[in-house]
Protein backbone atom coordinates (compact mmCIF):
# COMPACT_ATOMS: atom_id res chain seq x y z
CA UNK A 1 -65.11 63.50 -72.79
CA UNK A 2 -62.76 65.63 -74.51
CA UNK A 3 -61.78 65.07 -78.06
CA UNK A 4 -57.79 65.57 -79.44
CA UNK A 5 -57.03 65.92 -83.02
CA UNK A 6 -54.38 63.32 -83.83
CA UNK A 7 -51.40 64.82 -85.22
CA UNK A 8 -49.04 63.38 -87.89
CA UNK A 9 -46.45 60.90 -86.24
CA UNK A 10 -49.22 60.27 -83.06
CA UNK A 11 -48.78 57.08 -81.07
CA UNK A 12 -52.61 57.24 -80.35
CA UNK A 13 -54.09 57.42 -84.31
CA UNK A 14 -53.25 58.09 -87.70
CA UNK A 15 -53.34 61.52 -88.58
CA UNK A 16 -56.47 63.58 -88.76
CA UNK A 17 -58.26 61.09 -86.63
CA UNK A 18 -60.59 62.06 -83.82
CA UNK A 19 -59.09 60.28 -80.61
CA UNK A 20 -61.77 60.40 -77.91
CA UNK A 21 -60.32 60.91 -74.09
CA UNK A 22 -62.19 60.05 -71.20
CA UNK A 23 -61.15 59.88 -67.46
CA UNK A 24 -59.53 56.62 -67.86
CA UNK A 25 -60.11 55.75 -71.42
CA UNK A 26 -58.60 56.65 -75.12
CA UNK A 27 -60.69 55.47 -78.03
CA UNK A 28 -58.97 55.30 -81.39
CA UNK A 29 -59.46 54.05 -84.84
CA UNK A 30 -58.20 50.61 -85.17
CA UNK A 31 -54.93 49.69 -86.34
CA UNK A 32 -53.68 47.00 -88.45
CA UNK A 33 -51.33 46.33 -85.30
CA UNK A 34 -54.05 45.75 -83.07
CA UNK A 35 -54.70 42.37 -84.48
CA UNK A 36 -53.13 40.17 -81.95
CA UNK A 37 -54.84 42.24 -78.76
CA UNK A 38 -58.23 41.66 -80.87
CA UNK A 39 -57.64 38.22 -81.44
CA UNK A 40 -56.53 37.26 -78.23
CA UNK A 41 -59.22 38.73 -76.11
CA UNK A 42 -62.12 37.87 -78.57
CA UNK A 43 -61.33 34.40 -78.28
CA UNK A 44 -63.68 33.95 -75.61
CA UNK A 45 -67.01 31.82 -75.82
CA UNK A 46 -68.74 34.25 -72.95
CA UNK A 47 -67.48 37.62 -75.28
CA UNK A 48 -68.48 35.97 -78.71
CA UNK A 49 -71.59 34.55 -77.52
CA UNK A 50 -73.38 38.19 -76.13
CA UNK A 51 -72.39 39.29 -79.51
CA UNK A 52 -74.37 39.29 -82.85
CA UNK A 53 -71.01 39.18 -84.94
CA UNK A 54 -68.18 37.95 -83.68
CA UNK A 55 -67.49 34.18 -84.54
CA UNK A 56 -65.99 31.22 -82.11
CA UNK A 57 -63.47 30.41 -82.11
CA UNK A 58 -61.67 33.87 -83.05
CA UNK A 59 -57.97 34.09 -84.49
CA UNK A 60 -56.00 36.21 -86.27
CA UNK A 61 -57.73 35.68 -89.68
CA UNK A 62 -61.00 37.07 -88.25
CA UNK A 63 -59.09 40.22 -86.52
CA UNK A 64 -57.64 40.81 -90.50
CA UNK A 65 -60.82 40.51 -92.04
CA UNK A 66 -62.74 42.87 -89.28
CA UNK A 67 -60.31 45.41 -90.05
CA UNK A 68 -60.82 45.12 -93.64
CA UNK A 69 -63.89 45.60 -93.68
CA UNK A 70 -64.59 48.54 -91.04
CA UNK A 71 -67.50 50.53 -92.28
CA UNK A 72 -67.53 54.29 -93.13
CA UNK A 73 -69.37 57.34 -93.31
CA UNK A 74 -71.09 59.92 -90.67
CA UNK A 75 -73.21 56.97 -89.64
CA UNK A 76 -70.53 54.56 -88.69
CA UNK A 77 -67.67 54.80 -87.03
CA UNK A 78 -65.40 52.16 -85.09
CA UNK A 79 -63.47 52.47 -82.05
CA UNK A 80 -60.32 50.51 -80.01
CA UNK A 81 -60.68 51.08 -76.61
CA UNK A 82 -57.39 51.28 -73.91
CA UNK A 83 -57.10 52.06 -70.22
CA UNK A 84 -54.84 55.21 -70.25
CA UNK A 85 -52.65 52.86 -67.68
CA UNK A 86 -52.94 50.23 -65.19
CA UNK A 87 -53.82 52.43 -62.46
CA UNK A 88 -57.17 51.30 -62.65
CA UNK A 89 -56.63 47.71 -62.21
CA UNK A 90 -53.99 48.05 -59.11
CA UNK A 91 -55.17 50.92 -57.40
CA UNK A 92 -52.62 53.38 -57.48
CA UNK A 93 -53.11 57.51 -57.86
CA UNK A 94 -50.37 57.39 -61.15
CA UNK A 95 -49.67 56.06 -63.96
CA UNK A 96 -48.21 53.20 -64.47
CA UNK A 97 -47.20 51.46 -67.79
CA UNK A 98 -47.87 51.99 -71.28
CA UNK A 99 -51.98 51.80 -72.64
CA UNK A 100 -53.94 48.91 -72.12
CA UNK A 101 -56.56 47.65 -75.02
CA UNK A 102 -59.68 46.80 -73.62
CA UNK A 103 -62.20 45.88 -76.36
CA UNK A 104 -64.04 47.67 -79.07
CA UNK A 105 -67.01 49.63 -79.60
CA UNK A 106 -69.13 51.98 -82.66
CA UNK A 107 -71.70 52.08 -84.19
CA UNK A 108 -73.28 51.57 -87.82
CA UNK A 109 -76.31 52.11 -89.54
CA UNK A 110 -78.12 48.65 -90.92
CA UNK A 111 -82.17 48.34 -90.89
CA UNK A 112 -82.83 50.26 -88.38
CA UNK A 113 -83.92 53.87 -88.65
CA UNK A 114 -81.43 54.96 -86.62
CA UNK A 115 -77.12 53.71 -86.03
CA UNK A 116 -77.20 50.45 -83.80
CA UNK A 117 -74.11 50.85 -81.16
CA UNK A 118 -71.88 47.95 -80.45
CA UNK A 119 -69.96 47.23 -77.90
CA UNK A 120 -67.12 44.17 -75.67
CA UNK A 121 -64.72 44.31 -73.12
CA UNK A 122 -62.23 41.92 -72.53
CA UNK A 123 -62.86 39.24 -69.97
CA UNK A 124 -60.41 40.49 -67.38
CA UNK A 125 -61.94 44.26 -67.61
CA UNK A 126 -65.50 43.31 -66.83
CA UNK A 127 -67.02 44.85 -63.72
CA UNK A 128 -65.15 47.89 -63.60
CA UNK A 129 -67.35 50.37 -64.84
CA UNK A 130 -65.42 50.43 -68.08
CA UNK A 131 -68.10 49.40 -70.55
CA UNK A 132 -70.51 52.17 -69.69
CA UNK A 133 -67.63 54.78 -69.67
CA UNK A 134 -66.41 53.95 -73.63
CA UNK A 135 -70.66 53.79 -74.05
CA UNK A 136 -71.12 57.24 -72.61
CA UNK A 137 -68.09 58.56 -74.90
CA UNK A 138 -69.32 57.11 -77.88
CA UNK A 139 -72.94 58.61 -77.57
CA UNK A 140 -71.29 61.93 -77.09
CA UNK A 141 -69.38 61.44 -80.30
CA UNK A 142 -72.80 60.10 -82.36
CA UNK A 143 -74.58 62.91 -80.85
CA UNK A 144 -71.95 66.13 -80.28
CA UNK A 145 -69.79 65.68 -83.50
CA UNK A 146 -71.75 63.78 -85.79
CA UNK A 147 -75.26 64.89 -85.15
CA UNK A 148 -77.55 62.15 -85.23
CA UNK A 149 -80.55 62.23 -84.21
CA UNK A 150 -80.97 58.77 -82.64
CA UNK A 151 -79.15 55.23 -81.35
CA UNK A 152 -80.59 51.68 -81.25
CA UNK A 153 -78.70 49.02 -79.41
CA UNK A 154 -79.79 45.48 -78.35
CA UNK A 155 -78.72 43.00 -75.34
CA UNK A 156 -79.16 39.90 -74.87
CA UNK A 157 -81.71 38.81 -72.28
CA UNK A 158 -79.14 36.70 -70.31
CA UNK A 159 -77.26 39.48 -70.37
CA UNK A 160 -78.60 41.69 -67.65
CA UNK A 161 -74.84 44.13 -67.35
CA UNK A 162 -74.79 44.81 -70.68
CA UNK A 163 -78.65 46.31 -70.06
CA UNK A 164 -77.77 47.62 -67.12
CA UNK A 165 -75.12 49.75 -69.19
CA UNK A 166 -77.28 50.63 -71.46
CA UNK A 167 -79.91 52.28 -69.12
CA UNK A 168 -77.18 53.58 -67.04
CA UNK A 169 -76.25 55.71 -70.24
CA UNK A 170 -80.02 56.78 -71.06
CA UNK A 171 -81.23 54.22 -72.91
CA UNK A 172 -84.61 53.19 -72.89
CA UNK A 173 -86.60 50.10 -73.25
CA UNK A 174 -88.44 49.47 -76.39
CA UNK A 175 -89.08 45.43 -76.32
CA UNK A 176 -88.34 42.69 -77.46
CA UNK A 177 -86.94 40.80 -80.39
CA UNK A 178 -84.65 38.22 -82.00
CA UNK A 179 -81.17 38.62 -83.27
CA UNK A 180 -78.92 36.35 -84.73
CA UNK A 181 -75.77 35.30 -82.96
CA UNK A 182 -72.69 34.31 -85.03
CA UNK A 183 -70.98 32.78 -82.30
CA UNK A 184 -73.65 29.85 -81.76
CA UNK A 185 -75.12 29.82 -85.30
CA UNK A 186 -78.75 30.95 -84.02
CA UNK A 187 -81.25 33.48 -83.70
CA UNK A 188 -81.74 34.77 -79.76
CA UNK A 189 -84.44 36.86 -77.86
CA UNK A 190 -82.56 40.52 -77.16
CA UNK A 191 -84.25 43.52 -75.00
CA UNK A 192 -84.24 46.45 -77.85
CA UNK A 193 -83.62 50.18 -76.42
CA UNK A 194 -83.32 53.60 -78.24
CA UNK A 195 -81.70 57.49 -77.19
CA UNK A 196 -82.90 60.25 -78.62
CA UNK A 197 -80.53 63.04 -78.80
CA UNK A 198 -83.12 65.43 -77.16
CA UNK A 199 -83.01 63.28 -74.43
CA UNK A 200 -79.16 63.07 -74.67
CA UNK A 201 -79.17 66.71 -74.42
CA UNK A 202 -81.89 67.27 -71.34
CA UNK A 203 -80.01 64.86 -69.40
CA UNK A 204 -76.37 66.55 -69.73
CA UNK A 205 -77.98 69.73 -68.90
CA UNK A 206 -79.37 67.86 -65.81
CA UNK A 207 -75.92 66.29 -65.11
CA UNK A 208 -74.48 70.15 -65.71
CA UNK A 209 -76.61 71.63 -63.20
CA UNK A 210 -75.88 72.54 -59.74
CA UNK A 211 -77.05 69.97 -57.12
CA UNK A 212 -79.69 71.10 -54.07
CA UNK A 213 -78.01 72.20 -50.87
CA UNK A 214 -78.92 69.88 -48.13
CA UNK A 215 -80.52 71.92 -44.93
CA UNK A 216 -82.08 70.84 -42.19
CA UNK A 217 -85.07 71.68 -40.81
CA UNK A 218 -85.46 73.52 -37.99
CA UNK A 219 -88.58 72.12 -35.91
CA UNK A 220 -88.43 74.69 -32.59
CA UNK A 221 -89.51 77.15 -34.68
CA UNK A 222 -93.31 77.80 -36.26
């Protein structure tokens, strides 16, 4: 993940903002023009419904009042997410087209002891290995620029991808509980999970290091 100070006039954020790159991802602060993206592709039952906050149905009202209302500080911080280009989608080695938004993700501190992250994808971007790509970014941002010293996040327990993100990106299991759903008006059992920024750290150094040689053994010899 590389980070790119935004400079006055960018297309990608307003100026001064952090805009986080990834291989095939730019995460930005939201925009008031990102409304009708947000609006369209949260209008989805099977996205509200593995979310604690977004409501059913979803219009452009809701997108106003979620961007009013974006929290602050080194705890929080809120993220659009875009494919840098179809490429992904269609297979092709270029780009092609303009960026294409995706969901959201962040994170925010409530009460917990540590910043829960949040995160959705659009329905047509499921299963591409997006989700735990913007995850990965956004723990390197919590940990590498603002220095926190932990993450919480929750699942849902009919949702086994969004775990499987989750522990894909270092997260481990810490139980169970109940969380309240917007979307259906009712409390739900999640799986809980926490990262420690030590462990953050021990496994990019793992990820950093070299990889053992594979060599055969030779069995003539004694």
């Amino acid at each position: 993940m590389t980070i790119v100070e935004a400079t006055p006039g960018s297309t990608l954020a307003e100026s001064s903002t952090a805009v986080l790159e990834t291989g095939r991802l730019i995460l930005r602060a939201p925009r008031i023009e990102d409304m009708a993206w947000i609006a369209e592709l949260a209008d989805n039952r099977q996205v509200a419904e593995m979310t604690a906050n977004i409501p059913h149905p979803y219009g452009m009202a809701d997108a106003a009042a979620f961007l009013a209302n974006l929290p602050g500080g080194r705890e929080a911080a809120t993220f659009a997410v875009f494919l840098k280009n179809d490429a992904v989608l269609h297979g092709a080695d270029t780009a092609i087209g303009p960026p294409i938004p995706v969901g959201m993700c962040g994170f925010v501190r409530r009460h917990e002891d540590a910043p829960e992250i949040g995160y959705w994808l659009g329905e047509p971007y499921w299963e591409r290995g997006i989700a735990t790509e913007m995850v990965r970014a956004l723990i390197d941002h919590a940990f590498g620029d603002r220095g926190l010293p932990a993450l919480v996040a929750s699942a849902r327990v009919v949702n086994p991808a969004s775990r499987h993100v989750l522990e894909k990106c270092g997260f481990q299991w810490t139980g169970v509980g109940l969380a309240r759903v917007r979307a259906i008006g009712a409390s739900v059992p999640v799986d809980r999970f926490r990262l420690e920024r030590r462990l953050w750290t021990s496994l990019r150094a793992w990820g950093a290091s070299a990889h053992p040689r594979r060599h055969d053994i030779d069995t003539t010899r004694h």
